[in-house]
N, C-alpha and C. Protein backbone atom coordinates (compact mmCIF):
# COMPACT_ATOMS: atom_id res chain seq x y z
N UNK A 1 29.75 45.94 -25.30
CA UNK A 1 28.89 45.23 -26.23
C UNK A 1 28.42 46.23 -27.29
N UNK A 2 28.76 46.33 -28.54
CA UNK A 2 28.25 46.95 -29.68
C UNK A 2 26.57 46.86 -29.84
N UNK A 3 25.97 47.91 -29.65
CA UNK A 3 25.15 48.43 -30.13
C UNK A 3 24.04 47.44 -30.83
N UNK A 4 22.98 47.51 -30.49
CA UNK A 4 21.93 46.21 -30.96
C UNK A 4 21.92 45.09 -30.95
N UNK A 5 23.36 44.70 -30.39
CA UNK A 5 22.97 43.30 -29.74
C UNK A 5 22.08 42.95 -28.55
N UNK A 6 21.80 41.81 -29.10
CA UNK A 6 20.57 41.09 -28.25
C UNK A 6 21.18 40.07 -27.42
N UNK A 7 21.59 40.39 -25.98
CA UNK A 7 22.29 39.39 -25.07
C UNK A 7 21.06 38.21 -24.64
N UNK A 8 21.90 37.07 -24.45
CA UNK A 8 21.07 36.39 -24.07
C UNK A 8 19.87 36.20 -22.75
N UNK A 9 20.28 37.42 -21.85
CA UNK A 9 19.26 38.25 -20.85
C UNK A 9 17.88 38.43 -21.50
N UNK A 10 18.28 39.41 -22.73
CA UNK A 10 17.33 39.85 -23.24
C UNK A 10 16.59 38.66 -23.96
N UNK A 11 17.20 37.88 -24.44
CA UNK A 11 16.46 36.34 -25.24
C UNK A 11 15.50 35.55 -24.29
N UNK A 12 15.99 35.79 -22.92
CA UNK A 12 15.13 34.96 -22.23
C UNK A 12 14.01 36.10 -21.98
N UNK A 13 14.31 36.71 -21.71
CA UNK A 13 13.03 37.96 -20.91
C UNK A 13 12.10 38.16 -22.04
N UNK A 14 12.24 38.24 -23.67
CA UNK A 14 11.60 38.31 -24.46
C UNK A 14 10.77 36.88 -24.55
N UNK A 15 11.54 35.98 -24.24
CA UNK A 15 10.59 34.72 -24.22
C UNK A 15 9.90 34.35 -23.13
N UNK A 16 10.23 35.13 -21.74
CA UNK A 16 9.47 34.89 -20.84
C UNK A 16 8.37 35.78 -20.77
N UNK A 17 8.16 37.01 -21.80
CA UNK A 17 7.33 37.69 -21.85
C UNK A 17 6.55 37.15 -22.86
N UNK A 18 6.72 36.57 -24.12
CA UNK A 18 5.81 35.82 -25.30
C UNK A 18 4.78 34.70 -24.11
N UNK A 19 5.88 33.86 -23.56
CA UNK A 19 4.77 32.73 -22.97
C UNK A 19 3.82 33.59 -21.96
N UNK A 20 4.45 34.56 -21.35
CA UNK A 20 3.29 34.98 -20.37
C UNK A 20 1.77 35.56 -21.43
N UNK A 21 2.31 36.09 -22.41
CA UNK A 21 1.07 36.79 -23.21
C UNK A 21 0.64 35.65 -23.79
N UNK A 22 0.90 34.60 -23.93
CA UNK A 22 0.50 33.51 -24.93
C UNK A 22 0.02 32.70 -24.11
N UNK A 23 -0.25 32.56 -22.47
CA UNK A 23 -0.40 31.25 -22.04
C UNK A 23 -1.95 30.63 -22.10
N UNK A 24 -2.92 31.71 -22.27
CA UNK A 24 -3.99 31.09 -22.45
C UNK A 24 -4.00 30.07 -23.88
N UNK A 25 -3.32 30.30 -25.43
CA UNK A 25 -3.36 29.82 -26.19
C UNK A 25 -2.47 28.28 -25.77
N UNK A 26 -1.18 28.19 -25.36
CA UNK A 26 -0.84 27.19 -24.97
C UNK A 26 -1.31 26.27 -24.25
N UNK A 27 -2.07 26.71 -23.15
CA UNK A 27 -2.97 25.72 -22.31
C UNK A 27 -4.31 25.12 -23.39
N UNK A 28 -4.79 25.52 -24.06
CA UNK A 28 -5.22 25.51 -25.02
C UNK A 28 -5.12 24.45 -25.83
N UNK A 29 -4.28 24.56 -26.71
CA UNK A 29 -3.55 23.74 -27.23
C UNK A 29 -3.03 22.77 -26.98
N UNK A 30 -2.74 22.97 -25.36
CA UNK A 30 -2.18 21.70 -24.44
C UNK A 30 -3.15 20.89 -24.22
N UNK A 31 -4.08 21.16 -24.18
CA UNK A 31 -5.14 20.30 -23.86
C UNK A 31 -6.13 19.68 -24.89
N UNK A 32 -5.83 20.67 -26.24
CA UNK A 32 -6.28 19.71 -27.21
C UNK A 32 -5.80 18.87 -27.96
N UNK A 33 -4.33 18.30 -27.33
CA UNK A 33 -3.17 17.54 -27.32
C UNK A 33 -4.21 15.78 -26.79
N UNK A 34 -4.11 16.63 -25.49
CA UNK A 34 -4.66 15.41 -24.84
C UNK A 34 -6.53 15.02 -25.25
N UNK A 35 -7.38 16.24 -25.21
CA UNK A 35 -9.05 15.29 -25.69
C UNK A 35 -8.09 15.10 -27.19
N UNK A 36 -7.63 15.14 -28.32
CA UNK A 36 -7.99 14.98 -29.10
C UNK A 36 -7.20 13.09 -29.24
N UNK A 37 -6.07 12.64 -28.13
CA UNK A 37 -5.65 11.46 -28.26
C UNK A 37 -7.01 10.73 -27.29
N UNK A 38 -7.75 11.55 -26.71
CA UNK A 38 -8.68 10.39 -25.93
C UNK A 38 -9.80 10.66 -26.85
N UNK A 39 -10.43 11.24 -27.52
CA UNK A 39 -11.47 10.77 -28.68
C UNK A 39 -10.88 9.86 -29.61
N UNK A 40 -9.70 10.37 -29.81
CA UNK A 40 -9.33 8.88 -30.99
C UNK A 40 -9.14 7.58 -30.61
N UNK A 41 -8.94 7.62 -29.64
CA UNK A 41 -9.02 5.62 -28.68
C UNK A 41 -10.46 5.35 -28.40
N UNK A 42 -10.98 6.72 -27.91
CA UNK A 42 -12.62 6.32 -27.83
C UNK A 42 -13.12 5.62 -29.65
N UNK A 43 -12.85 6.44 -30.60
CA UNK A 43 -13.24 6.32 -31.88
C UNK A 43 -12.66 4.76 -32.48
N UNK A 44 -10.91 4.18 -32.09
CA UNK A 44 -10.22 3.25 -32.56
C UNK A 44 -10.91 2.28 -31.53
N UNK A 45 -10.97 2.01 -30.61
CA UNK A 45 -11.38 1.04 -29.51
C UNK A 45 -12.80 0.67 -29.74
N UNK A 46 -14.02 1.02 -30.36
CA UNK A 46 -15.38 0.44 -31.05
C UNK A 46 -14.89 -0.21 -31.92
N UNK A 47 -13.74 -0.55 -32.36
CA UNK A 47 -13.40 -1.73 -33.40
C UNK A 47 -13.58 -3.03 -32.51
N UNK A 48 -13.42 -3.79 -33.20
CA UNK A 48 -13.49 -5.04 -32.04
C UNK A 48 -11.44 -4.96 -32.27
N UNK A 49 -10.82 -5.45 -31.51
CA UNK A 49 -9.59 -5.79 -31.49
C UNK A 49 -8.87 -7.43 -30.42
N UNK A 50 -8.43 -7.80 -31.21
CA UNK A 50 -7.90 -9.17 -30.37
C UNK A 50 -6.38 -8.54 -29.40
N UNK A 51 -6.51 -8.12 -29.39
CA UNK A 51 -5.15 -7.11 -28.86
C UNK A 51 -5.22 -6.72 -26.88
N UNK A 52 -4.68 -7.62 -26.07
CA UNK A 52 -5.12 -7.56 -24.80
C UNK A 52 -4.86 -6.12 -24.65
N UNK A 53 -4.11 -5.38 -24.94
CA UNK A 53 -3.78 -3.58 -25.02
C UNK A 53 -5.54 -3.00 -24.78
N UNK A 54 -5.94 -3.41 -26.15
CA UNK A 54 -7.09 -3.05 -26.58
C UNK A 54 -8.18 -2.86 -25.26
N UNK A 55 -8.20 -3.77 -23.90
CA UNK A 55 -8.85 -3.89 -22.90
C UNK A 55 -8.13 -2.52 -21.86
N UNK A 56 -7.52 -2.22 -22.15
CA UNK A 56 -6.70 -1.21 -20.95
C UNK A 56 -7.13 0.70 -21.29
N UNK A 57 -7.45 0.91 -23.07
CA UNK A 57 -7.68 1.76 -23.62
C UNK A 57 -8.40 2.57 -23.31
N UNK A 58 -9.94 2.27 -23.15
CA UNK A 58 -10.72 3.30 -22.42
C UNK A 58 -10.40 3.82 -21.50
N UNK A 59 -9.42 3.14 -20.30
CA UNK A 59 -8.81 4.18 -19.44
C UNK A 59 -8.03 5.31 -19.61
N UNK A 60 -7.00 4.94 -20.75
CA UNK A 60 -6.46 5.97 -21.55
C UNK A 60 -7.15 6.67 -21.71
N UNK A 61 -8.33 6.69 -22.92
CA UNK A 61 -8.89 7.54 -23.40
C UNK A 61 -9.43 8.77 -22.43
N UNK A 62 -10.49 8.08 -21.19
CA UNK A 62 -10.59 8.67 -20.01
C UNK A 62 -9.34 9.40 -19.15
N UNK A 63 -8.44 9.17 -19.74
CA UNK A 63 -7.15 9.83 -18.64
C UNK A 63 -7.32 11.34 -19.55
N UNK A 64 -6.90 11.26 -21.11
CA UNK A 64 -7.19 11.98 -22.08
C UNK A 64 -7.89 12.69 -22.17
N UNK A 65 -9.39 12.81 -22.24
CA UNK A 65 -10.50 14.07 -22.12
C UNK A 65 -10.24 13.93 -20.83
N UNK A 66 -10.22 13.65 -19.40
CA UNK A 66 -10.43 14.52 -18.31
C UNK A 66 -9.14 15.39 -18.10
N UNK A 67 -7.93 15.33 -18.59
CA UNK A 67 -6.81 16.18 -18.66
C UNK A 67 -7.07 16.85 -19.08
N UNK A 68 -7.67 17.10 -20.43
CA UNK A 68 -8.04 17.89 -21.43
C UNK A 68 -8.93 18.89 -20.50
N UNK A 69 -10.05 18.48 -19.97
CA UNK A 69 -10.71 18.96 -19.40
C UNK A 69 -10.57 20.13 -18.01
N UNK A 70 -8.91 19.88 -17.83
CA UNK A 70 -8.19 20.09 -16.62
C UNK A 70 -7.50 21.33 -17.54
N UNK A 71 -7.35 21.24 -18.06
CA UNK A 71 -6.25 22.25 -18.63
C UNK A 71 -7.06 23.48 -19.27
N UNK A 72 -7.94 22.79 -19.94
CA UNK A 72 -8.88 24.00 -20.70
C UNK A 72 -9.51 25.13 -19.27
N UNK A 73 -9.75 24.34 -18.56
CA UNK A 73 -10.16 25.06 -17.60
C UNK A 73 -9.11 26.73 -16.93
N UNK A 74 -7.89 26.13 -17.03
CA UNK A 74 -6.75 27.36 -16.85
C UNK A 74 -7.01 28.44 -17.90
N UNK A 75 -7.91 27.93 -18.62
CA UNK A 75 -8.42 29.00 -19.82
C UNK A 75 -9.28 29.51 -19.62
N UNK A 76 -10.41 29.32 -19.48
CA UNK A 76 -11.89 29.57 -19.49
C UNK A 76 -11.98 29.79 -17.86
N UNK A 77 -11.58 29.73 -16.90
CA UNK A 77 -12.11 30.20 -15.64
C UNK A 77 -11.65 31.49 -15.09
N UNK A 78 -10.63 31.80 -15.66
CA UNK A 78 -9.88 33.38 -15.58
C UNK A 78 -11.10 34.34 -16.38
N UNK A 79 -11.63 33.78 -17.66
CA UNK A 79 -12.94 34.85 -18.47
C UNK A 79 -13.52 34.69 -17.70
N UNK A 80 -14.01 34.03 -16.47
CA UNK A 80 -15.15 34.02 -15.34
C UNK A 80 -14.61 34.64 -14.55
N UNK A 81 -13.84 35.06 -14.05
CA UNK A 81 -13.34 35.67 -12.83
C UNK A 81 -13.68 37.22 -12.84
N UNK A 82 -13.95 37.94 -14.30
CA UNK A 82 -14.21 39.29 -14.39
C UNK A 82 -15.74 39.27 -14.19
N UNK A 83 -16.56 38.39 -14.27
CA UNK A 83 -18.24 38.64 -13.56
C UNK A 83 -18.84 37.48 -13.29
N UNK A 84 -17.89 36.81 -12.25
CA UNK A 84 -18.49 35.73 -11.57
C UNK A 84 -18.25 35.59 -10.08
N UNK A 85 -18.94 35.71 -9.26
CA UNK A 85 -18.47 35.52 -8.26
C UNK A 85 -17.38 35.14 -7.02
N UNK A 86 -16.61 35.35 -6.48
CA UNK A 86 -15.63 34.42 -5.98
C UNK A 86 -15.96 33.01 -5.64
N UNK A 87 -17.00 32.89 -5.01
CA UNK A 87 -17.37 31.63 -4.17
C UNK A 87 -17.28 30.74 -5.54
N UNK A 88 -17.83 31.14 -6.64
CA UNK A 88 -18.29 30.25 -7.66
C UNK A 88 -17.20 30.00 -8.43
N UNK A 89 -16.14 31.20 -8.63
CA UNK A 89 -15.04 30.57 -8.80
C UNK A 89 -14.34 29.68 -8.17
N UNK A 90 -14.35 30.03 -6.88
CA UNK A 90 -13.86 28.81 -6.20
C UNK A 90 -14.42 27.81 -5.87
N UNK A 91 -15.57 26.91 -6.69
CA UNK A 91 -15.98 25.91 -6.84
C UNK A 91 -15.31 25.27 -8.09
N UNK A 92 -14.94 26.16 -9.40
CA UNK A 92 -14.87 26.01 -10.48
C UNK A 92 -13.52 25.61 -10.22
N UNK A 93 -12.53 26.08 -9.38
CA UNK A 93 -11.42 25.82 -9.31
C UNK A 93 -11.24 23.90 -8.38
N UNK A 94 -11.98 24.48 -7.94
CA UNK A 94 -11.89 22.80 -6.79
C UNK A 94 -12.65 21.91 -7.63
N UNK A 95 -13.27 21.82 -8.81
CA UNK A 95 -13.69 21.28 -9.60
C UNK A 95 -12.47 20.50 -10.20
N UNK A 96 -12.06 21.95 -11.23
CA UNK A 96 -10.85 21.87 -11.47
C UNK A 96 -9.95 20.56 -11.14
N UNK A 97 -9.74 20.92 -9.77
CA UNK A 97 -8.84 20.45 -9.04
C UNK A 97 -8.92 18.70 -8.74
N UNK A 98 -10.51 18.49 -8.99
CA UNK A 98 -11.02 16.97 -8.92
C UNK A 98 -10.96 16.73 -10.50
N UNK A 99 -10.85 16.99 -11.70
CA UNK A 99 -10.76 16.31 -12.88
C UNK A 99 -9.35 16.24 -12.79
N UNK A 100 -8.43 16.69 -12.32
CA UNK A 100 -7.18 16.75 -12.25
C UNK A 100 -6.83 15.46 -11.81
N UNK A 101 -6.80 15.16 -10.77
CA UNK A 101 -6.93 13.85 -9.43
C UNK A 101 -7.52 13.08 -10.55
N UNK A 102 -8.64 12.91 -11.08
CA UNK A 102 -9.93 11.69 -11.40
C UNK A 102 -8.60 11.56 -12.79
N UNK A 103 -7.81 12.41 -13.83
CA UNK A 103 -7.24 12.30 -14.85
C UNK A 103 -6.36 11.56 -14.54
N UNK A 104 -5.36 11.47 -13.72
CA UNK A 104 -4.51 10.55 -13.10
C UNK A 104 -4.90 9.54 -12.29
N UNK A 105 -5.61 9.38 -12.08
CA UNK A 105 -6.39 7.89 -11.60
C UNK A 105 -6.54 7.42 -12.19
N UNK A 106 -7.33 7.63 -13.66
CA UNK A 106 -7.25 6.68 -14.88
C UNK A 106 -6.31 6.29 -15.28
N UNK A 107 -4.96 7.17 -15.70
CA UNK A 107 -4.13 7.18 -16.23
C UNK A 107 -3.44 5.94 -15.35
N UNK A 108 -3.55 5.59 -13.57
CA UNK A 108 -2.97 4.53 -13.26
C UNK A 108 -3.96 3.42 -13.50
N UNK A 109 -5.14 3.70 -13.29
CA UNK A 109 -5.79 2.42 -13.60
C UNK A 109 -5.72 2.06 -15.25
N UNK A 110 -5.24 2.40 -16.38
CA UNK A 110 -4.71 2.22 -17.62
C UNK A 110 -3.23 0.99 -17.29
N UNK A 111 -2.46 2.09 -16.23
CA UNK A 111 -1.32 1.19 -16.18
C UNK A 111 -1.11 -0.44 -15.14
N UNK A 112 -2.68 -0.27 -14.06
CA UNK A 112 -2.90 -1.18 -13.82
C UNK A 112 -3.72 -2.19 -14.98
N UNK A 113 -4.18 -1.86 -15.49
CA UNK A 113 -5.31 -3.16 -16.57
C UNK A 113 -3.96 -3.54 -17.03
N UNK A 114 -3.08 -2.82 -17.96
CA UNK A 114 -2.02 -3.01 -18.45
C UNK A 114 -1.26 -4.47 -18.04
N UNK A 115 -1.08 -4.32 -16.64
CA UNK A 115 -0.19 -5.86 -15.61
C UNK A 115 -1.34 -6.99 -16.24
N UNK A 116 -2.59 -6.53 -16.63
CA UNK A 116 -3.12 -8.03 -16.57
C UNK A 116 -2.98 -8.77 -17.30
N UNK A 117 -2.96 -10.28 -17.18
CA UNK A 117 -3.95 -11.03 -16.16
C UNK A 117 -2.99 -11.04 -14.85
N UNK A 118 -3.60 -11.17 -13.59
CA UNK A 118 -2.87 -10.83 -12.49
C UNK A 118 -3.44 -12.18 -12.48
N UNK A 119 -2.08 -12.69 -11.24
CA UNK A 119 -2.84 -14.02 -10.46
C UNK A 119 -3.88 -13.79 -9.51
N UNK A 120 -4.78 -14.74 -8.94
CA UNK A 120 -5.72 -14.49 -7.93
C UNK A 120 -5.53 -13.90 -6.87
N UNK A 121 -4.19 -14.07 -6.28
CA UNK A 121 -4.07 -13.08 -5.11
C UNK A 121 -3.79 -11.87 -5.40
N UNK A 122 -3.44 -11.55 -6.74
CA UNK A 122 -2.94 -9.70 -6.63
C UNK A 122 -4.31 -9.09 -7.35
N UNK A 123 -5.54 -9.95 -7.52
CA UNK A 123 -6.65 -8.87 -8.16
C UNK A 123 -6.92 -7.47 -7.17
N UNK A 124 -6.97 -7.54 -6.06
CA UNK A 124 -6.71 -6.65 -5.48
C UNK A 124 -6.22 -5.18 -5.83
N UNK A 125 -5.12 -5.25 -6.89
CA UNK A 125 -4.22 -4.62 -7.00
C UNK A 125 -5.05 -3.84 -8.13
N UNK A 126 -6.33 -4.26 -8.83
CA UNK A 126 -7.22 -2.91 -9.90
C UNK A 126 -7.59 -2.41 -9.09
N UNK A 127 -8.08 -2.38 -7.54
CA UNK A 127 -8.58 -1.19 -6.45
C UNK A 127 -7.89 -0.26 -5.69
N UNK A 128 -6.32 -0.48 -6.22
CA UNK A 128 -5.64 0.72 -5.89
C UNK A 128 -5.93 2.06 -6.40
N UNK A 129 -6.17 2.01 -8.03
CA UNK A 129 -6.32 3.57 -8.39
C UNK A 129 -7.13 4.29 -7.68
N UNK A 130 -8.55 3.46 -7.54
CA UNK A 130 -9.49 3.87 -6.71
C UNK A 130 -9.15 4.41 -4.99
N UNK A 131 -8.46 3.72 -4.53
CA UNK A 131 -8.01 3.86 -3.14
C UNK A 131 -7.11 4.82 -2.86
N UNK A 132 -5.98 5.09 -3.87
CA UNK A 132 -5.52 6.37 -3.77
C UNK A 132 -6.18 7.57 -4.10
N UNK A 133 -7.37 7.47 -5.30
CA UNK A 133 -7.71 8.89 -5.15
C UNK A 133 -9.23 9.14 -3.95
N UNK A 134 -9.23 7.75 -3.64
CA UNK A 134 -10.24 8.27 -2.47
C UNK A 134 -9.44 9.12 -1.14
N UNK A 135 -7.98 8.57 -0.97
CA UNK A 135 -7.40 8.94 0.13
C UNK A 135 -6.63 10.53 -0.24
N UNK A 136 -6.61 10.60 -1.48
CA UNK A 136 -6.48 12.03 -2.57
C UNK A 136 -7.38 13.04 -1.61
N UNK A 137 -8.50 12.39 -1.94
CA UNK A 137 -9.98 13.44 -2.10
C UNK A 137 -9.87 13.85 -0.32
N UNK A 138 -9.79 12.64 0.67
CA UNK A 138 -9.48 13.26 2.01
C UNK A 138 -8.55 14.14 2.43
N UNK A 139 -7.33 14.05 1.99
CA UNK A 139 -6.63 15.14 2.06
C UNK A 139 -6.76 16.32 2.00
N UNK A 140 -6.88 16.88 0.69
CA UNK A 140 -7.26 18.05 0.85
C UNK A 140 -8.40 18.19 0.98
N UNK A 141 -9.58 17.49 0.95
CA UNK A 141 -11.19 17.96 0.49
C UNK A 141 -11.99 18.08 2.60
N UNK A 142 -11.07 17.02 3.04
CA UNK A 142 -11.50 17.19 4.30
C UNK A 142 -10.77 17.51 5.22
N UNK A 143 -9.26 17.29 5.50
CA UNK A 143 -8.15 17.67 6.18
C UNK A 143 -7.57 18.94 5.43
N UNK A 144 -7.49 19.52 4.67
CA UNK A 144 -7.25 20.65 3.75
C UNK A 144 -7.86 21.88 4.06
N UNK A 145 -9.13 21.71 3.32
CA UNK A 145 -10.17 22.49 3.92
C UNK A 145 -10.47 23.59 5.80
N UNK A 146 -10.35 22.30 6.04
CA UNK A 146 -10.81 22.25 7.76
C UNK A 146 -8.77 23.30 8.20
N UNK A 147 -7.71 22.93 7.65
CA UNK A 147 -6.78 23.66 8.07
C UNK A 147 -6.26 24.74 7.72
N UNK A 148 -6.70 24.67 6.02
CA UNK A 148 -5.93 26.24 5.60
C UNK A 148 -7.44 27.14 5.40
N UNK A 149 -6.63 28.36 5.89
CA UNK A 149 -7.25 29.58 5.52
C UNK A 149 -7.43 30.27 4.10
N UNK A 150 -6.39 30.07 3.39
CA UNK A 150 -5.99 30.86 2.35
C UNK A 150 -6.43 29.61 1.07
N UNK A 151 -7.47 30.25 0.45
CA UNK A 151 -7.99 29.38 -0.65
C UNK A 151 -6.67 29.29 -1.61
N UNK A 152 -5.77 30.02 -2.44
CA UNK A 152 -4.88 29.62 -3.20
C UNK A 152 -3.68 28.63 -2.66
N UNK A 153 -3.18 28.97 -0.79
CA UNK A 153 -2.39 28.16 -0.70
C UNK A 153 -3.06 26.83 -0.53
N UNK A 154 -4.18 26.65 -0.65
CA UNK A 154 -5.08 24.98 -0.86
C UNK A 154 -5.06 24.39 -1.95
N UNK A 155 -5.24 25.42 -3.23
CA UNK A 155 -5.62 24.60 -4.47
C UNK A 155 -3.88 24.16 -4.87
N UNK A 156 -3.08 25.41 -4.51
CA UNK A 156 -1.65 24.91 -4.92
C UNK A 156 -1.00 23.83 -4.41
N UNK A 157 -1.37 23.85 -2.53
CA UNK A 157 -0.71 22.48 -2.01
C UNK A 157 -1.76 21.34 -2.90
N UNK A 158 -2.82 21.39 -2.43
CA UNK A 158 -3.84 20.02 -3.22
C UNK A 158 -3.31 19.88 -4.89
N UNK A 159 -2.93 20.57 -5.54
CA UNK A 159 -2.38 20.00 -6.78
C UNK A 159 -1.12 19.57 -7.01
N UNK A 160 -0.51 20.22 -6.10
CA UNK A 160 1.33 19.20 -5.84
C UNK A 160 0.65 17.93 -5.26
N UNK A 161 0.01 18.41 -4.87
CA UNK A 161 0.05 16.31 -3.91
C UNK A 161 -0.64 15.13 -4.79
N UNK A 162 -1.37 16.26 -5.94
CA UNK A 162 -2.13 15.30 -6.69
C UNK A 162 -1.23 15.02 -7.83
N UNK A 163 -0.01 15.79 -8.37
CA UNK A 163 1.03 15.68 -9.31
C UNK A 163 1.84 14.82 -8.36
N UNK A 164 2.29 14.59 -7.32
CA UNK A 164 3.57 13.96 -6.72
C UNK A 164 2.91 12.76 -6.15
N UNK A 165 1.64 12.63 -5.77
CA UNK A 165 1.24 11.14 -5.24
C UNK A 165 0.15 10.50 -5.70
N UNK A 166 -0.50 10.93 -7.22
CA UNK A 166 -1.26 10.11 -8.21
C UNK A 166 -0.45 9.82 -9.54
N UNK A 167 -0.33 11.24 -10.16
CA UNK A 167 0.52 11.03 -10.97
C UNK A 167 2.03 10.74 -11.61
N UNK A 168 2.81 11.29 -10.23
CA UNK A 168 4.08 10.39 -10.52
C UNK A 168 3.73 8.64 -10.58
N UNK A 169 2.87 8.05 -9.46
CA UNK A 169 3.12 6.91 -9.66
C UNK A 169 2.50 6.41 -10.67
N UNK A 170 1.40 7.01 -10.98
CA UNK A 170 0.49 6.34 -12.17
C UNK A 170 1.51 6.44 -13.71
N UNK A 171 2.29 7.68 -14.05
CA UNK A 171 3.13 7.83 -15.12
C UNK A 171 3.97 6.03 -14.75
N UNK A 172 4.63 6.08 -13.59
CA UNK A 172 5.59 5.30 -13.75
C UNK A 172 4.72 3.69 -13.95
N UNK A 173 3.59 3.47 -13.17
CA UNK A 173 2.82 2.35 -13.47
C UNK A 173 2.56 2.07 -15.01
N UNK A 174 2.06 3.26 -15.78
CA UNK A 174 1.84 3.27 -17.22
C UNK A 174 3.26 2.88 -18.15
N UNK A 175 3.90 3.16 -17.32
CA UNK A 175 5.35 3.13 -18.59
C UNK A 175 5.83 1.89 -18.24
N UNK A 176 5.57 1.15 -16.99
CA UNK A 176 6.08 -0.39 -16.58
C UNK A 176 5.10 -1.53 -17.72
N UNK A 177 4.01 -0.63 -17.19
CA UNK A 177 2.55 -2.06 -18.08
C UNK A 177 3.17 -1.84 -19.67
N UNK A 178 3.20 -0.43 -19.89
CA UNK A 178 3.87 -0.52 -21.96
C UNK A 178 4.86 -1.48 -22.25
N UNK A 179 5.99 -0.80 -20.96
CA UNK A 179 7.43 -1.70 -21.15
C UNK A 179 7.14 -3.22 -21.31
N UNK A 180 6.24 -3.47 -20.25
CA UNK A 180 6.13 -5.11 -20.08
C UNK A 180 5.15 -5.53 -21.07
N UNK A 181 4.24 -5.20 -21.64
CA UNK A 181 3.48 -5.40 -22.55
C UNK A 181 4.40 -5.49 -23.91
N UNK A 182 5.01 -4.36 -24.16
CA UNK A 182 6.26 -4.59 -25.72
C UNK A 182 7.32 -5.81 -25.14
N UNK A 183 7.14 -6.35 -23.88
CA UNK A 183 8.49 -7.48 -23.83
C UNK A 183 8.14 -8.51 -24.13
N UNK A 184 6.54 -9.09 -23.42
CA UNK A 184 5.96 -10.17 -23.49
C UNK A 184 4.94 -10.08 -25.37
N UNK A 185 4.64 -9.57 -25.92
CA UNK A 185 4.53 -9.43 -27.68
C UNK A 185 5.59 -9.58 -27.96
């Protein structure tokens, strides 16, 4: 290989070294992705709107700042970690870890309002969001707790389970209520 070329080894390692120095700005940014689409539904939704959509929104919006709220945190709790306690970090993190859960709960209860009007027997079906993240919060908050030792392998298992069994289904609930909502308009 002639002299100053840049193999594609080196292309990735240079970019896996930018995101590592950059990730506080990206999380950042990532998250002012999301408050800044849930202030604007908070801000568009005080309109009055005839638009049955229009009834499902505040959950959005709420999915929106508490993500936001989830992410910024990967920012701002690492500047606490140099003169804050552990214990208190690790409240801040299990905090964390509940706007996370509560962000995807909305986000399905968005994609449940979405199905409505339900017939009388499936009303039932708006107390799921709720019911999964109550059975969320037992998992790790009381069966979690009580088994692992190691505070990081907790917050890591408790946030896969809250990405693989709130928010996969709530994404896919949200994208059924859109789909079916753009079929029936």
């Amino acid at each position: 290989m002639p002299p100053g070329c840049v193999t594609e080894l080196d292309m990735l390692s240079q970019l896996r070294e930018w995101l590592v120095v950059n990730r506080p700005l990206i999380f950042f940014v990532y998250g002012q992705v999301f408050f800044v689409m849930g202030i604007a539904i908070v801000l568009q939704s005080r309109r009055y709107s005839r638009l049955e959509l229009a009834r499902s929104l505040p959950w959005l919006a709420a999915f929106g700042i508490t993500h936001a709220l989830n992410e910024w945190a990967d920012v701002f709790i690492p500047i606490q970690t140099s003169f804050t306690p552990e214990p208190i970090i690790q409240v801040l993190r299990a905090t964390q870890l509940i706007l996370l859960a509560v962000s995807f709960a909305c986000l399905m209860q968005f994609g449940v309002e979405l199905l409505r009007p339900l017939p009388e027997r499936w009303r039932w079906v708006r107390l799921i969001p709720i019911g999964i993240l109550i059975l969320w919060l037992i998992g790790p908050f009381w069966i979690g707790l009580q088994v692992s030792s190691n505070f990081a392998v907790w917050i890591s298992t408790a946030n896969a389970l809250a990405r693989y069994f709130i928010c996969f289904p709530a994404s896919l609930l949200a994208a059924y209520g859109l789909w079916r909502y753009s079929r029936l308009r």
